[in-house]
N, C-alpha and C. Protein backbone atom coordinates (compact mmCIF):
# COMPACT_ATOMS: atom_id res chain seq x y z
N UNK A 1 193.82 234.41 251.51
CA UNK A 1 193.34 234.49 252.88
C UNK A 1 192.80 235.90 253.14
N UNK A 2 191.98 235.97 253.82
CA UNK A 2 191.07 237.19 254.19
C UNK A 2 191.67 238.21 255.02
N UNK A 3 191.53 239.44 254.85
CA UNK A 3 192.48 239.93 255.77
C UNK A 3 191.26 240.39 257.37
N UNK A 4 191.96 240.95 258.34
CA UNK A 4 190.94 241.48 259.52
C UNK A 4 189.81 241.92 259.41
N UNK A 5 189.40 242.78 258.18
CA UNK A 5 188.17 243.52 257.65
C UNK A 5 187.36 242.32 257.11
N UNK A 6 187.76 241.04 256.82
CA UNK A 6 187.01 240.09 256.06
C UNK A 6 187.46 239.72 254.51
N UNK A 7 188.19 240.76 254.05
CA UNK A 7 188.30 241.21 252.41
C UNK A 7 189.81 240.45 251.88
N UNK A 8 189.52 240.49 250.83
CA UNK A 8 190.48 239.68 250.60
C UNK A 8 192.04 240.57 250.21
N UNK A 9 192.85 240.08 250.52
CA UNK A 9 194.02 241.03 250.61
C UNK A 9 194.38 241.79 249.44
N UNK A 10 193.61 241.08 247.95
CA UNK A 10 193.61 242.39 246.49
C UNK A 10 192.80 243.53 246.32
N UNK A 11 191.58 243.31 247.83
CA UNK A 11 190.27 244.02 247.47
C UNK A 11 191.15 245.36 248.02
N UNK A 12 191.62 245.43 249.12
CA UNK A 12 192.80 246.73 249.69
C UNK A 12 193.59 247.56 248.54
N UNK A 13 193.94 246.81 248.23
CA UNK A 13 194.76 247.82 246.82
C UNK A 13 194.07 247.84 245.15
N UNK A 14 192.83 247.90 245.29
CA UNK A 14 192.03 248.64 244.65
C UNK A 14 191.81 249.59 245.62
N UNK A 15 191.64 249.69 246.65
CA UNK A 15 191.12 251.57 246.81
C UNK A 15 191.28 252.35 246.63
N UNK A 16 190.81 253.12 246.01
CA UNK A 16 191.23 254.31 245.32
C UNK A 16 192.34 255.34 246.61
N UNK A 17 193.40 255.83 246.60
CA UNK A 17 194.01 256.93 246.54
C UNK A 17 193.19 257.52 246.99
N UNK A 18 192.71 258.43 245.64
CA UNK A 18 192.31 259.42 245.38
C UNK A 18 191.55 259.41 244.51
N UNK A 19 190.05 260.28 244.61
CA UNK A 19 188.87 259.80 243.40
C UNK A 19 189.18 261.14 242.49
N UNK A 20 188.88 260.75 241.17
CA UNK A 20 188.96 261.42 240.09
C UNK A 20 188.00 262.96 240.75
N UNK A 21 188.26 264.10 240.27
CA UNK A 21 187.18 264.78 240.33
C UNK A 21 185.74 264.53 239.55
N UNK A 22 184.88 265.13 239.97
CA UNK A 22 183.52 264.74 239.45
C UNK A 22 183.33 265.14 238.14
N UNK A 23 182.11 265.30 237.30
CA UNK A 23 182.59 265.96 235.51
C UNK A 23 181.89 267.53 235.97
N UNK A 24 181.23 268.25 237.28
CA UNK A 24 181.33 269.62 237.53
C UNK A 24 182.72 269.99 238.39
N UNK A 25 183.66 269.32 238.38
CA UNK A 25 184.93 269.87 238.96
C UNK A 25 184.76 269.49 240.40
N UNK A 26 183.98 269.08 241.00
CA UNK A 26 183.66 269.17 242.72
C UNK A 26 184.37 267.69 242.92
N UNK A 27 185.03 267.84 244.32
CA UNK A 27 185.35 266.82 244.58
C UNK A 27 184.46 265.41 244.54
N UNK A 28 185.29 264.54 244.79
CA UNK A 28 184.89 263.07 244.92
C UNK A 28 185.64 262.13 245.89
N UNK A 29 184.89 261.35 246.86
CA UNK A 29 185.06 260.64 247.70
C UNK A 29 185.48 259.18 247.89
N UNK A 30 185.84 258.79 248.76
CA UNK A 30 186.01 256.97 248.20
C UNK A 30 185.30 256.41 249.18
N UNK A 31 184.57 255.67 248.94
CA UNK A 31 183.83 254.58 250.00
C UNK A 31 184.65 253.48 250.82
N UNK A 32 185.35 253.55 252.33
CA UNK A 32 185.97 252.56 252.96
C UNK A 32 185.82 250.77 252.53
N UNK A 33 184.63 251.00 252.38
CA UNK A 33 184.53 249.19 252.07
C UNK A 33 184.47 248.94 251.04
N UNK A 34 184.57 247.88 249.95
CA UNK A 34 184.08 247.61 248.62
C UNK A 34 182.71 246.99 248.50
N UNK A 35 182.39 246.77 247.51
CA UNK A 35 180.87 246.48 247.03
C UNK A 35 181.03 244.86 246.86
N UNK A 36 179.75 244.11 246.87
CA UNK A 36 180.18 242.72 246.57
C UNK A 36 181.02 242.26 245.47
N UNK A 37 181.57 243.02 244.66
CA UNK A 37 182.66 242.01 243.86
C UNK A 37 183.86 242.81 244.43
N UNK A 38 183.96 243.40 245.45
CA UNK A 38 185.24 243.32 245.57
C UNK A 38 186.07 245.29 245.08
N UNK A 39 185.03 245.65 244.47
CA UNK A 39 185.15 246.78 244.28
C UNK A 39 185.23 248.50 245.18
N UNK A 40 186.00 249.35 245.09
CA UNK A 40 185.44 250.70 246.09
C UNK A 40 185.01 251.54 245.15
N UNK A 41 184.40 252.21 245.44
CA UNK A 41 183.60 253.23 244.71
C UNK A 41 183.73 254.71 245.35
N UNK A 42 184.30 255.78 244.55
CA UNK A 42 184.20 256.81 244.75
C UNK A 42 182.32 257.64 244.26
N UNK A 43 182.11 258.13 245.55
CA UNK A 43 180.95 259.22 245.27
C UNK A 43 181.02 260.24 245.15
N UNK A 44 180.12 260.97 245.03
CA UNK A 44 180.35 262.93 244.95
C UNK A 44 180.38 262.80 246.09
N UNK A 45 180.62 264.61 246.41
CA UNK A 45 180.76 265.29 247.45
C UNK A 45 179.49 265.64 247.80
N UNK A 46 178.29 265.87 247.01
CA UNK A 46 176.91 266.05 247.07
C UNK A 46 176.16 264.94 247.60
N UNK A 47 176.53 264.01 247.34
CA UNK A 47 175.33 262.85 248.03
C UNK A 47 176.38 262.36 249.61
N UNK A 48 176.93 262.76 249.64
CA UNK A 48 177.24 262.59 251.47
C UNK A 48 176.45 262.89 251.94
N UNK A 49 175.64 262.68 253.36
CA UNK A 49 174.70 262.45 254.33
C UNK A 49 173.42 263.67 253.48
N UNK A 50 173.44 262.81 252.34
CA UNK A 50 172.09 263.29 251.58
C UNK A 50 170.26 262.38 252.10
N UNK A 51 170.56 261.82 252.87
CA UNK A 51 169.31 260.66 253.34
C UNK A 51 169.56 259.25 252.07
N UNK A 52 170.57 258.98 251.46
CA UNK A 52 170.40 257.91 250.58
C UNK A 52 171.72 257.32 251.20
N UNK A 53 171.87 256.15 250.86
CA UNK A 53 173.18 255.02 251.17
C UNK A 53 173.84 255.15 249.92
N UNK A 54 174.68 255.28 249.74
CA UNK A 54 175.73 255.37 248.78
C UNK A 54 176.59 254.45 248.30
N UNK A 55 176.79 254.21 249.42
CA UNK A 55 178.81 253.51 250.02
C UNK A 55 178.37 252.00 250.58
N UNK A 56 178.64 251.16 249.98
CA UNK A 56 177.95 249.61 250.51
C UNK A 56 177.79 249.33 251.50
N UNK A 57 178.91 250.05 252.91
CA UNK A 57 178.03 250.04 254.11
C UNK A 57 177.97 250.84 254.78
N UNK A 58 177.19 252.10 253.78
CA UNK A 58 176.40 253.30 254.59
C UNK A 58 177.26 254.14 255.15
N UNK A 59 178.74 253.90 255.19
CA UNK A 59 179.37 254.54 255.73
C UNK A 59 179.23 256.51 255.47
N UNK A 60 178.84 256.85 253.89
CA UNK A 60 178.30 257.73 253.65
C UNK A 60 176.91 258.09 254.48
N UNK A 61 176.43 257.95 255.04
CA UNK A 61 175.12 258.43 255.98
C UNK A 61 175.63 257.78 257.40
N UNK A 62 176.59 257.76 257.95
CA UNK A 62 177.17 257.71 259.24
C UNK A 62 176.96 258.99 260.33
N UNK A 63 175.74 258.15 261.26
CA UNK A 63 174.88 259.60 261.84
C UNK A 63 176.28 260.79 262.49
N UNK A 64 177.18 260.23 263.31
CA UNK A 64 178.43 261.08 263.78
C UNK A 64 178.93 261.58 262.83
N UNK A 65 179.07 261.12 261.50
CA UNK A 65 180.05 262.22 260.14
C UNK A 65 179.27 262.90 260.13
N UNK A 66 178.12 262.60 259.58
CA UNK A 66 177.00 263.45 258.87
C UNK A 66 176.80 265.09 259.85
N UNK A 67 176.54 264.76 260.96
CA UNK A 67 176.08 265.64 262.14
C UNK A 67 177.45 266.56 262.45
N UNK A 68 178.83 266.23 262.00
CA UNK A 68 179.97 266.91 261.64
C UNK A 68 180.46 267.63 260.42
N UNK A 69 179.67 266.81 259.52
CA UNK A 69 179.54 267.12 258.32
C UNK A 69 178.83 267.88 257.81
N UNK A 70 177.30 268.36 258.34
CA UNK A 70 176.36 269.28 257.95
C UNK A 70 176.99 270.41 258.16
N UNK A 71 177.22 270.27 260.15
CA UNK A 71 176.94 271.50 260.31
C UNK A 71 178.42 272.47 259.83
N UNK A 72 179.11 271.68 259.72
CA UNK A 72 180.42 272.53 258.98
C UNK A 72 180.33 273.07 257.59
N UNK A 73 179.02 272.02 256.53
CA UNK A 73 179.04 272.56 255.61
C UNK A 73 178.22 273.70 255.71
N UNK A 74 176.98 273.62 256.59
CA UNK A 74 176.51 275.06 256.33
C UNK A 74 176.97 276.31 256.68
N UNK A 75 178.12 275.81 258.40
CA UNK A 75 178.61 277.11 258.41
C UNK A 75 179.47 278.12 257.16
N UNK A 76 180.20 277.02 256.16
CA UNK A 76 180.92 277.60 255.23
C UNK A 76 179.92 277.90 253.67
N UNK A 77 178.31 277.25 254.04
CA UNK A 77 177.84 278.25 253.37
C UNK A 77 177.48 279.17 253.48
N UNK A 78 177.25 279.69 254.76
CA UNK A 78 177.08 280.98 255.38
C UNK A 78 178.23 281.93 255.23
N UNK A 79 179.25 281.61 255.57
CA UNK A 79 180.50 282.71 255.15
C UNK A 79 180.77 282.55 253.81
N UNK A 80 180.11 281.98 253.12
CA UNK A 80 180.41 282.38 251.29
C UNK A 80 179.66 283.39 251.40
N UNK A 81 178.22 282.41 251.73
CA UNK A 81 177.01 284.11 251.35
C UNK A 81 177.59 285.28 251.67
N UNK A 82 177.80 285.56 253.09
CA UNK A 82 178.28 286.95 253.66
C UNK A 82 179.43 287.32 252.38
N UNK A 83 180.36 286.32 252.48
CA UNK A 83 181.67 287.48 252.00
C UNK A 83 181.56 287.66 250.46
N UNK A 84 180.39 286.80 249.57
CA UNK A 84 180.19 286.99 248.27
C UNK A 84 179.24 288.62 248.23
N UNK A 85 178.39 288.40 249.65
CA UNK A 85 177.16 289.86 249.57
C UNK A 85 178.54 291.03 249.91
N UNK A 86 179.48 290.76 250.67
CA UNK A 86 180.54 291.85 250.79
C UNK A 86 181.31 292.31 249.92
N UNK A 87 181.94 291.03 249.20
CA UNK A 87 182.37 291.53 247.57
C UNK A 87 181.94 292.30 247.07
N UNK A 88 180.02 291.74 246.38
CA UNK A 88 179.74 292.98 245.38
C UNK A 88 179.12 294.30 246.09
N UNK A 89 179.25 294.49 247.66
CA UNK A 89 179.09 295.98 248.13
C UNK A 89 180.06 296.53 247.93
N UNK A 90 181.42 296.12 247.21
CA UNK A 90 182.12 297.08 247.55
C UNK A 90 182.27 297.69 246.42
């Protein structure tokens, strides 16, 4: 029997935990829904709200994550830059 999401109550415990890291060390993500057989799929951390669908339902390009998601990542690329240009001044 299907559970509330539609899915069938084995497709739930396949979801990953936790996704393996990627093979450059960077994290990896899990996609909320599974794919038509029933599967979840972990993505990189790089193709999140990259303009492509990822995650079977898009949940990776979700305009509210994404728009939470940018702008946090750039602020913390901005304080790398700074405190990496501060490192080697000193």
């Amino acid at each position: 029997m299907d559970d509330a999401s539609g899915h069938p109550p084995e497709a739930r415990l396949r979801l990953p935990k936790e996704c393996p890291p990627a093979d450059d060390g960077m994290e990896r993500f899990a996609c909320p829904t599974p794919d038509h057989m029933g599967r979840y799929r972990c993505i990189d951390d790089h193709v999140l709200c990259d303009g492509f669908i990822d995650c079977p339902a898009g949940e990776d390009e979700d305009r509210q994550a994404c728009m939470f998601y940018k702008t946090t990542k750039a602020h913390l690329d901005l304080l790398a830059d700074a405190l990496l240009r501060w490192a080697r001044g000193r």
